[in-house]
C-alpha atoms as a PDB file:
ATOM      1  CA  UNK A   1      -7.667   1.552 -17.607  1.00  0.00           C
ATOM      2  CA  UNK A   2      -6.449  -0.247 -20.272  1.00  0.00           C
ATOM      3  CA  UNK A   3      -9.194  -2.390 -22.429  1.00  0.00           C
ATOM      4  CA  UNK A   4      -9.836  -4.172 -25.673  1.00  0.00           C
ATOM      5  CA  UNK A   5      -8.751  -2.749 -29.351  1.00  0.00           C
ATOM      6  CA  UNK A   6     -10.809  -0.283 -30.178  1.00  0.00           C
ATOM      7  CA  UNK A   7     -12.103   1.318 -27.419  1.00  0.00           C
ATOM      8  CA  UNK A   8     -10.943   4.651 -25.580  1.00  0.00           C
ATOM      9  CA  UNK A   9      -7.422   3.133 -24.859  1.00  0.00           C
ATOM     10  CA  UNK A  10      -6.798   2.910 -28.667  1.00  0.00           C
ATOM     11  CA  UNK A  11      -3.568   0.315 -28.831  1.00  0.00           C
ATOM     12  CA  UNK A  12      -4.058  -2.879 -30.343  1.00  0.00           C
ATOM     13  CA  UNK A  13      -2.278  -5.756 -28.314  1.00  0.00           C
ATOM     14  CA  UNK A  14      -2.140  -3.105 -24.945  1.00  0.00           C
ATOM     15  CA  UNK A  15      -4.411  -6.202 -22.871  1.00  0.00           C
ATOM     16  CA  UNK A  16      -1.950  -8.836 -23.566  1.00  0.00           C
ATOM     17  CA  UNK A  17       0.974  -6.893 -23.460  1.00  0.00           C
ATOM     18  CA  UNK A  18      -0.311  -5.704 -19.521  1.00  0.00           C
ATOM     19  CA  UNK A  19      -0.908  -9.272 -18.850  1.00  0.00           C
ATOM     20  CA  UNK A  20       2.474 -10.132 -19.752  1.00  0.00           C
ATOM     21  CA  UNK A  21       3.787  -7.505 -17.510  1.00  0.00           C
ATOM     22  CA  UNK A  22       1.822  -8.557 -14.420  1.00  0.00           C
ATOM     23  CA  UNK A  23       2.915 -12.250 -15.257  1.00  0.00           C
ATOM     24  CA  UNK A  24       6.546 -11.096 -15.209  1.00  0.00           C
ATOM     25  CA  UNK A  25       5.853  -9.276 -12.229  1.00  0.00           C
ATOM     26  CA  UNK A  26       4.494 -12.351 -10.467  1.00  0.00           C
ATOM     27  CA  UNK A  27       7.087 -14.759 -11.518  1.00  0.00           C
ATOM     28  CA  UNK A  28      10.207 -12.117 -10.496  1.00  0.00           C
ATOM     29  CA  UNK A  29       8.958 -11.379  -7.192  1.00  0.00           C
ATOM     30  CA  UNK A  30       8.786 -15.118  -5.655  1.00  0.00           C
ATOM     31  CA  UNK A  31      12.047 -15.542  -7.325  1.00  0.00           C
ATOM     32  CA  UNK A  32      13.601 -13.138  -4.612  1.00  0.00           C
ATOM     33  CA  UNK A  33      12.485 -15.184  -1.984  1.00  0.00           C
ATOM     34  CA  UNK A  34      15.011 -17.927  -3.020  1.00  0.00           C
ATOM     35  CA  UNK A  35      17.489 -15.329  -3.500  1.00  0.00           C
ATOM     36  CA  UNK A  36      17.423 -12.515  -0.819  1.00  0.00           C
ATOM     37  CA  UNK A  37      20.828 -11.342  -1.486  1.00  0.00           C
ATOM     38  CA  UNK A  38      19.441  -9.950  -4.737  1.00  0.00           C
ATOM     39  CA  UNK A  39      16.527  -8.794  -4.001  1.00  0.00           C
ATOM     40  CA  UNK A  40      17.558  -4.857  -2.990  1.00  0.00           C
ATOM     41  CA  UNK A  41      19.364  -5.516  -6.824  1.00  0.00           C
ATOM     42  CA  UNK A  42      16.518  -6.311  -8.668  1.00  0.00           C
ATOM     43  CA  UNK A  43      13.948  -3.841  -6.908  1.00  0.00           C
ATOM     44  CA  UNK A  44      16.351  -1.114  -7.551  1.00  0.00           C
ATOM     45  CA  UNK A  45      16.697  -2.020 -11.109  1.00  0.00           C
ATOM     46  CA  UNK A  46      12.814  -2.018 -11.237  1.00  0.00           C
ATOM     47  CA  UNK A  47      12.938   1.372  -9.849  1.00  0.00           C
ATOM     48  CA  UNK A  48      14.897   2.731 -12.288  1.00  0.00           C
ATOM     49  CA  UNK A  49      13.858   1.464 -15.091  1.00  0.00           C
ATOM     50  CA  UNK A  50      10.394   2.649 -13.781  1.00  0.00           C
ATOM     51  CA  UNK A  51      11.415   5.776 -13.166  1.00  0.00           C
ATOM     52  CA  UNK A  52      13.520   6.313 -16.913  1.00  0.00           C
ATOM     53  CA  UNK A  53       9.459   5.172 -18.130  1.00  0.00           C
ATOM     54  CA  UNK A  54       7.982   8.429 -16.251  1.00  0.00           C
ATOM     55  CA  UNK A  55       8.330  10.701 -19.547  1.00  0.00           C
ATOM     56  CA  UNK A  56       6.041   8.277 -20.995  1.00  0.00           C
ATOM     57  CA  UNK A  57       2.748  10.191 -21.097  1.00  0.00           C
ATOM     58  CA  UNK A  58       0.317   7.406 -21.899  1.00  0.00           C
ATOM     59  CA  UNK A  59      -0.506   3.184 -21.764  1.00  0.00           C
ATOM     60  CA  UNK A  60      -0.094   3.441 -25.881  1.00  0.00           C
ATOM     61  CA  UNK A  61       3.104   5.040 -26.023  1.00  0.00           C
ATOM     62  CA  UNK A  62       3.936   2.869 -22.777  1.00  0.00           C
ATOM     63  CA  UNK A  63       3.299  -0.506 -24.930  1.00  0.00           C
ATOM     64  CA  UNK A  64       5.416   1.151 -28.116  1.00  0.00           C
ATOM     65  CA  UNK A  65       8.432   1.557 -25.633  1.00  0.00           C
ATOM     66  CA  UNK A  66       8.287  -2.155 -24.628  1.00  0.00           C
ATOM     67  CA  UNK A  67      10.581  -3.628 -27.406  1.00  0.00           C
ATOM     68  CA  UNK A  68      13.205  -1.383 -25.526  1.00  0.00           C
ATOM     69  CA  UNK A  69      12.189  -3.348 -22.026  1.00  0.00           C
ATOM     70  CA  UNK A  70      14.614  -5.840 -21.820  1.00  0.00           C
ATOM     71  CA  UNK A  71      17.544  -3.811 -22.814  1.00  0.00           C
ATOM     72  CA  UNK A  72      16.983  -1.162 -19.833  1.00  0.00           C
ATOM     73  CA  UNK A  73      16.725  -4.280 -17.609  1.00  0.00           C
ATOM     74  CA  UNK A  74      20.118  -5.153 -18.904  1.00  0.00           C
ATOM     75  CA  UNK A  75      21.387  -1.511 -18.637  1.00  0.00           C
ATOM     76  CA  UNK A  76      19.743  -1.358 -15.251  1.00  0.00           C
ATOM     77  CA  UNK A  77      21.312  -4.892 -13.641  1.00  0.00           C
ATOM     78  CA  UNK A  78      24.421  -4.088 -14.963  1.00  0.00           C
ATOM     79  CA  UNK A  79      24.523  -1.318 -12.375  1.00  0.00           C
ATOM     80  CA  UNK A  80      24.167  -3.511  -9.895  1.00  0.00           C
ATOM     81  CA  UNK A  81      26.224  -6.342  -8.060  1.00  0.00           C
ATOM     82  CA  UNK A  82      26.064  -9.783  -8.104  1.00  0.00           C
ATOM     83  CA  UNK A  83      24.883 -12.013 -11.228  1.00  0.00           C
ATOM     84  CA  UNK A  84      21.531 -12.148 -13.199  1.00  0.00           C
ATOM     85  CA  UNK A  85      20.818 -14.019 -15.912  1.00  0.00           C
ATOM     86  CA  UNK A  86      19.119 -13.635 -19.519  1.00  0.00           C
ATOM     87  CA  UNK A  87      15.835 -14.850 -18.494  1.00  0.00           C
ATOM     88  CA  UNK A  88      15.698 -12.332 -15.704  1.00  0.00           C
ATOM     89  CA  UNK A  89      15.711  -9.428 -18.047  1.00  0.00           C
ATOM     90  CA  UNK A  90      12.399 -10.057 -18.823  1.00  0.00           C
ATOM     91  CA  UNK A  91      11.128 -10.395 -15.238  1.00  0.00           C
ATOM     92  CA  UNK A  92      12.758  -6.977 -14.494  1.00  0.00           C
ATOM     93  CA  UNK A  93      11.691  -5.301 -17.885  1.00  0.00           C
ATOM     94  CA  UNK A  94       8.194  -6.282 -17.046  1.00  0.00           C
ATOM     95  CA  UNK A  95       8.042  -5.740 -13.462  1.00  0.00           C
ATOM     96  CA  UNK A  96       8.619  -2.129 -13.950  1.00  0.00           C
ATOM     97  CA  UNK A  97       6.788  -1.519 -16.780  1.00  0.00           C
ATOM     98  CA  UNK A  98       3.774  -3.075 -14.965  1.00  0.00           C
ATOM     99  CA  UNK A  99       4.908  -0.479 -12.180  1.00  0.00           C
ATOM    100  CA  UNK A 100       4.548   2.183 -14.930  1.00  0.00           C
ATOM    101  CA  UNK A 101       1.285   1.073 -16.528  1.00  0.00           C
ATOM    102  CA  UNK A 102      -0.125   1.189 -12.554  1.00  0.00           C
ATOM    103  CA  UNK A 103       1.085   4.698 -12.314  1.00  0.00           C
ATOM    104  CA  UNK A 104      -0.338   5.833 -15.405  1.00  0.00           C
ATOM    105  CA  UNK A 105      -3.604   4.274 -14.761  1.00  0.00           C
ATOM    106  CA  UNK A 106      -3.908   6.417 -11.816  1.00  0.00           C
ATOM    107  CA  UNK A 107      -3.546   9.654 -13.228  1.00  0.00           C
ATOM    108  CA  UNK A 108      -5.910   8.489 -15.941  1.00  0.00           C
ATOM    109  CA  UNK A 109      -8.822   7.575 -13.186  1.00  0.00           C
ATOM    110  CA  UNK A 110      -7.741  11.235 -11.270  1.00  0.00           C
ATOM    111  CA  UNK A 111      -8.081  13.044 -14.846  1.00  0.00           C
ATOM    112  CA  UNK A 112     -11.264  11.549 -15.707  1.00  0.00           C
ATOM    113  CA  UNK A 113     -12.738  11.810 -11.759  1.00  0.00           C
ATOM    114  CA  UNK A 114     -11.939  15.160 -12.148  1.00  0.00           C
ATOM    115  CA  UNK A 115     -13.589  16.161 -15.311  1.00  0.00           C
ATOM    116  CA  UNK A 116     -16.322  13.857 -14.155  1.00  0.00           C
ATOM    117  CA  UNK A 117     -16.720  16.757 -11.190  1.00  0.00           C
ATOM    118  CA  UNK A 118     -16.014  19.289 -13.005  1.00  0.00           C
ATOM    119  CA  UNK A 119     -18.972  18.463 -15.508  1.00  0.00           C
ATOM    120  CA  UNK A 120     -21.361  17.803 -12.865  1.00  0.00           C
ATOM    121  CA  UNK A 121     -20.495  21.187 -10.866  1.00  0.00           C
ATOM    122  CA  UNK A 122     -21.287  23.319 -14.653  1.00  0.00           C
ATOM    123  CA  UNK A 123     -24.644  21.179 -15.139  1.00  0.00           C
ATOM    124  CA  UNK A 124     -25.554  21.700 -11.918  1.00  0.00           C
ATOM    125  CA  UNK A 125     -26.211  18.085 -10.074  1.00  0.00           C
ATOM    126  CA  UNK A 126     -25.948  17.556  -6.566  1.00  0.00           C
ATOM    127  CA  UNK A 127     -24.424  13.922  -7.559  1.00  0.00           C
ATOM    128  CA  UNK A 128     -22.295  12.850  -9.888  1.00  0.00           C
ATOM    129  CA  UNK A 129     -20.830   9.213 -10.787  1.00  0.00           C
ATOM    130  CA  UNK A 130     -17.488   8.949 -10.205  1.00  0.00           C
ATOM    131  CA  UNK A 131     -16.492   5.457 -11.815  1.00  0.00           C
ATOM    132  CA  UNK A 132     -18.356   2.618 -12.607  1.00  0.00           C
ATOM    133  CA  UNK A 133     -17.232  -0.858 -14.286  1.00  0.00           C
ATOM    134  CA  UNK A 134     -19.283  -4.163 -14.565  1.00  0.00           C
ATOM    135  CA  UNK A 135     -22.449  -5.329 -16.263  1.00  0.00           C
ATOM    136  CA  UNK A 136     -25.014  -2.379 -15.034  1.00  0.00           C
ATOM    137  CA  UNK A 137     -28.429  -3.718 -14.706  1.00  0.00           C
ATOM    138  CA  UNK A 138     -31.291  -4.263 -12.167  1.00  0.00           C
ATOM    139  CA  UNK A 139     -29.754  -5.568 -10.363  1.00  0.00           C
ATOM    140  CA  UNK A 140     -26.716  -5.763 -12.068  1.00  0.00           C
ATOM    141  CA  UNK A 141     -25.101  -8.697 -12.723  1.00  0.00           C
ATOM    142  CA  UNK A 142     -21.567  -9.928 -10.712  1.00  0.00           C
ATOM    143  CA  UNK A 143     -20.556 -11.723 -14.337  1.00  0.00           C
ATOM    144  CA  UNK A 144     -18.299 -11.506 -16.333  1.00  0.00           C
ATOM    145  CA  UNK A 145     -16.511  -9.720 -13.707  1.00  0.00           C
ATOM    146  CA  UNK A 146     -18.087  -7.866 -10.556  1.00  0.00           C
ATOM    147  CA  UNK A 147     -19.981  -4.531 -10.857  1.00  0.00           C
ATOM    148  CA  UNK A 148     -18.645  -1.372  -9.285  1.00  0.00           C
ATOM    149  CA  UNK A 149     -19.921   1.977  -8.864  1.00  0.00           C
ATOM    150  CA  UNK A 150     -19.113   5.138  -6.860  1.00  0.00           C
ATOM    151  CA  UNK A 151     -21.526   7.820  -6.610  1.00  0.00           C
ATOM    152  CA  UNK A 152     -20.397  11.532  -4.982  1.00  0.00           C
ATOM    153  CA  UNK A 153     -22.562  14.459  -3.525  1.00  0.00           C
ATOM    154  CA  UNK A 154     -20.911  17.258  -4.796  1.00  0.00           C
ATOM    155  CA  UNK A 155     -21.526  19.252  -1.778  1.00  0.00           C
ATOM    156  CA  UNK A 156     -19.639  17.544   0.969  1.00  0.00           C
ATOM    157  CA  UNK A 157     -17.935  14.831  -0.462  1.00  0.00           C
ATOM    158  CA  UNK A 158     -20.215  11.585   0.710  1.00  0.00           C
ATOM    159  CA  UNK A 159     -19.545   8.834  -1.070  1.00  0.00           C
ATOM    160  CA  UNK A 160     -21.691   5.632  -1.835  1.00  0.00           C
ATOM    161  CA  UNK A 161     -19.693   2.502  -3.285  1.00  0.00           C
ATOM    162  CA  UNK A 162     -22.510  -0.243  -4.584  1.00  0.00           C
ATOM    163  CA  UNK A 163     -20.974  -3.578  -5.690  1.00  0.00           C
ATOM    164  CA  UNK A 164     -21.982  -7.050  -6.932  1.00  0.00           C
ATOM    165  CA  UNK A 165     -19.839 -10.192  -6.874  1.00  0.00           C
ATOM    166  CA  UNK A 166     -20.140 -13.358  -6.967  1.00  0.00           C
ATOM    167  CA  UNK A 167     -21.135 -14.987  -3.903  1.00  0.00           C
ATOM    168  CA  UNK A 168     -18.588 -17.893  -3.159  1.00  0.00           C
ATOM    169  CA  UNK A 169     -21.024 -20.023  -1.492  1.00  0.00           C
ATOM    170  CA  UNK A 170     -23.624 -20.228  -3.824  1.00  0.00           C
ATOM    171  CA  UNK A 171     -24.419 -19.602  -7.810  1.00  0.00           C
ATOM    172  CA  UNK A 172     -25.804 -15.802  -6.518  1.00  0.00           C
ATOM    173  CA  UNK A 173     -24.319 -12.796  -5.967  1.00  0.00           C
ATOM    174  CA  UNK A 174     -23.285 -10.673  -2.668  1.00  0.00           C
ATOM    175  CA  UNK A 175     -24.250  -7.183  -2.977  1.00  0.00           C
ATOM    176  CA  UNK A 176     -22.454  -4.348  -0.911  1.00  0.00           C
ATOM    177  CA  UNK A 177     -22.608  -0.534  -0.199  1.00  0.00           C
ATOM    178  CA  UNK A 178     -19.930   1.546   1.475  1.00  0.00           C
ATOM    179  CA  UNK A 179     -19.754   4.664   2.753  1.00  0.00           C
ATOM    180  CA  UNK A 180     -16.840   6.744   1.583  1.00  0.00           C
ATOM    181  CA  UNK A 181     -15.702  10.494   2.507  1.00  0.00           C
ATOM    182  CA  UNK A 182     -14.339  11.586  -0.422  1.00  0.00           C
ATOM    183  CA  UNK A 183     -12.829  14.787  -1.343  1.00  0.00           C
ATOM    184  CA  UNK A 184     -14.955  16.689  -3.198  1.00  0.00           C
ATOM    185  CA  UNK A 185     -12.677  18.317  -5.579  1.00  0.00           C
ATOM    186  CA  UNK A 186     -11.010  15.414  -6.656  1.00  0.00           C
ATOM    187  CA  UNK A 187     -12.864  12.397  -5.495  1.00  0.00           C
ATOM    188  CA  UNK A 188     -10.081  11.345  -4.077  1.00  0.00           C
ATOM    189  CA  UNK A 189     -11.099   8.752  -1.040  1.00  0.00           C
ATOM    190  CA  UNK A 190     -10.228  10.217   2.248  1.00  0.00           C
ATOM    191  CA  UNK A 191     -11.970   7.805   4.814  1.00  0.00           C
ATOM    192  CA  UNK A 192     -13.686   4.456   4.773  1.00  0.00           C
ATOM    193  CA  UNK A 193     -17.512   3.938   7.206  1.00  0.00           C
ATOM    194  CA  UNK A 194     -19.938   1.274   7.300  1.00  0.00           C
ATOM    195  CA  UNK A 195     -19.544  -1.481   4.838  1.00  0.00           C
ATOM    196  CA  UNK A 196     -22.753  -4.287   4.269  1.00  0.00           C
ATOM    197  CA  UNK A 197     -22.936  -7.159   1.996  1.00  0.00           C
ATOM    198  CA  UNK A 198     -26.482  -8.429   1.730  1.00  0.00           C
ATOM    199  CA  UNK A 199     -27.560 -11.095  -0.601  1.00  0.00           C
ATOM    200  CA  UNK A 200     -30.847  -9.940  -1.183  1.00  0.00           C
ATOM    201  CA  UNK A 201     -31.228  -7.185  -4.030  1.00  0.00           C
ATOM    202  CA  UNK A 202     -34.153  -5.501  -2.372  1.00  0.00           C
ATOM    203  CA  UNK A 203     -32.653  -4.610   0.824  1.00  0.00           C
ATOM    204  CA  UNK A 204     -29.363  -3.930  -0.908  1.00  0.00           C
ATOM    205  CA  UNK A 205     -31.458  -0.957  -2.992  1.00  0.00           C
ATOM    206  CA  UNK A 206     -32.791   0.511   0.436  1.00  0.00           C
ATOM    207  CA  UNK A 207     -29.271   0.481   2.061  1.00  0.00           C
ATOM    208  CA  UNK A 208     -27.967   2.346  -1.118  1.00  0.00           C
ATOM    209  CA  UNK A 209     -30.969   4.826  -0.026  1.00  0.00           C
ATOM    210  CA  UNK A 210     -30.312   5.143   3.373  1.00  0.00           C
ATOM    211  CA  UNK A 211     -26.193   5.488   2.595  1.00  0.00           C
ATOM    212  CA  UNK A 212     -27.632   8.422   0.113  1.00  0.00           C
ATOM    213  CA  UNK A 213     -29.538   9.979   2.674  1.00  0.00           C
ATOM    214  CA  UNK A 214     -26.294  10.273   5.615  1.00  0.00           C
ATOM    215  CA  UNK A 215     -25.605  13.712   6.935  1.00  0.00           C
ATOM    216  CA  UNK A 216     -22.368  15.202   5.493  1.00  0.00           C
ATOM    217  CA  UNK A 217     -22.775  18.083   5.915  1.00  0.00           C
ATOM    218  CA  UNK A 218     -25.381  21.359   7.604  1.00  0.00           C
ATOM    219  CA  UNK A 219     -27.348  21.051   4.122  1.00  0.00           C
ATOM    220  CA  UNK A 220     -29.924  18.962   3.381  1.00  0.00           C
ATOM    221  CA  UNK A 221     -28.813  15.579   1.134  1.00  0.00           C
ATOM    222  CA  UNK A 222     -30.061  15.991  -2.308  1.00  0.00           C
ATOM    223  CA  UNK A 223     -31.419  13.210  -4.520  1.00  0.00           C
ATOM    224  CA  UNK A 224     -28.865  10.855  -6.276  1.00  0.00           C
ATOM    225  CA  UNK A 225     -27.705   9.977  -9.450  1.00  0.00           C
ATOM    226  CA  UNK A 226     -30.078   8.581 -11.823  1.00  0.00           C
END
C-alpha cells in the first residue's frame, strides 16, 4: 500500500501522486456519461496504457514512469476514433496508472500475506495476522481512519475480520467481526459468514472469541493471536 515518505514504500511524493491518479480517474469516468460514443475509446486507451505499465515491477518505479503518462495517453487515443482533447490526456494517463498502482498493490498484499504464513507455519503458531491497518488499541480507536484486522488459523483457513469505524449516528464507534474462509496457503478470501456490528466494546471482544472458537475443521481450534 502506498504511504507517507519514509516508510516501507520508500518514494517521496508516491501519496499525492496516487491521489492525483484516483482524481483523474474520477473526473474521466463521469465524463463518459456525457459522451457514450467515446467511452469504448477511452476505456480501451486505459487498457492499454495499463497494460504497456505491467513491466513496471513496483509503486516507486510506477510514480518515476508518470512524467511519460500523458504522452502514452496521446499515443494510446491516437489509436482510436473520434476526437479527444488535451485536457483528456491527463484523465486517461491517470486513469490507468491508478489501474496499475491497484494492480500492484495487490500483489504487494498477496506477497506479504504470504510470507506472513509462511513465517507463522516455521514458528509454529496456530494463528497468524494477516493484515492489519488503523490505530490498534483497547479498543482501538475508528480515528484517523477505521481499524482493520484479519486474523487466520493456519490449520483450516478460518478467518476473523475485527473492525472499528466511526459510528454515523453518534460521536462513537461501530465495532464488527466477520467470519471469513480463507485459503490457508495464501489467505486469499474464499467465502464470506456471519457479519455483527455491535457498539459496545465488551460484547464486541466476546464475539471476536466466539468467531475464534468456530469449527473449521475435525481439530480442535487453537488459541489466537496475541
Amino acid at each position: 500500500m502506498p504511504g507517507a515518505p519514509g516508510d516501507a514504500s520508500g518514494a517521496p511524493g508516491l501519496p499525492a501522486l496516487v491521489r492525483r491518479w484516483e482524481e483523474a480517474e474520477r473526473r474521466l469516468y463521469p465524463a463518459m456519461l456525457v459522451d457514450p460514443d467515446g467511452t469504448v475509446a477511452r476505456m480501451r486507451a486505459v487498457r492499454a496504457i495499463a497494460d504497456r505499465l505491467r513491466a513496471i515491477p513496483d509503486a516507486e518505479a510506477l510514480a518515476r514512469a508518470w512524467e511519460r503518462g500523458p504522452g502514452l495517453a496521446r499515443e494510446a487515443l491516437a489509436r482510436e476514433p473520434g476526437f479527444f482533447g488535451e485536457a483528456e490526456l491527463e484523465l486517461v494517463a491517470g486513469a490507468a496508472f491508478a489501474l496499475r498502482h491497484r494492480e500492484l498493490a495487490a500483489e504487494a498484499a498477496r506477497r506479504e500475506r504470504r510470507r506472513r504464513i509462511e513465517e507463522a507455519e516455521r514458528a509454529g503458531c496456530a494463528w497468524v495476522v494477516l493484515g492489519e491497518r488503523g490505530v490498534a488499541g483497547d479498543p482501538p480507536a475508528p480515528y484517523p481512519q477505521p481499524y482493520r484486522r484479519v486474523e487466520m488459523r493456519l490449520v483450516d483457513g478460518l478467518g476473523v475480520h475485527v473492525f472499528v469505524e466511526p459510528d454515523p449516528d453518534s460521536e462513537g464507534a461501530l465495532y464488527g467481526v466477520e467470519v471469513l474462509r480463507l485459503d490457508p496457503r495464501s489467505g486469499e478470501i474464499l467465502g464470506e459468514g456471519e457479519r455483527v456490528v455491535l457498539r459496545d466494546p465488551a460484547e464486541w471482544r466476546r464475539a471476536i472469541e466466539r468467531a475464534r472458537r468456530q469449527p473449521g475443521s475435525d481439530r480442535e481450534p487453537s488459541d489466537p493471536p496475541r
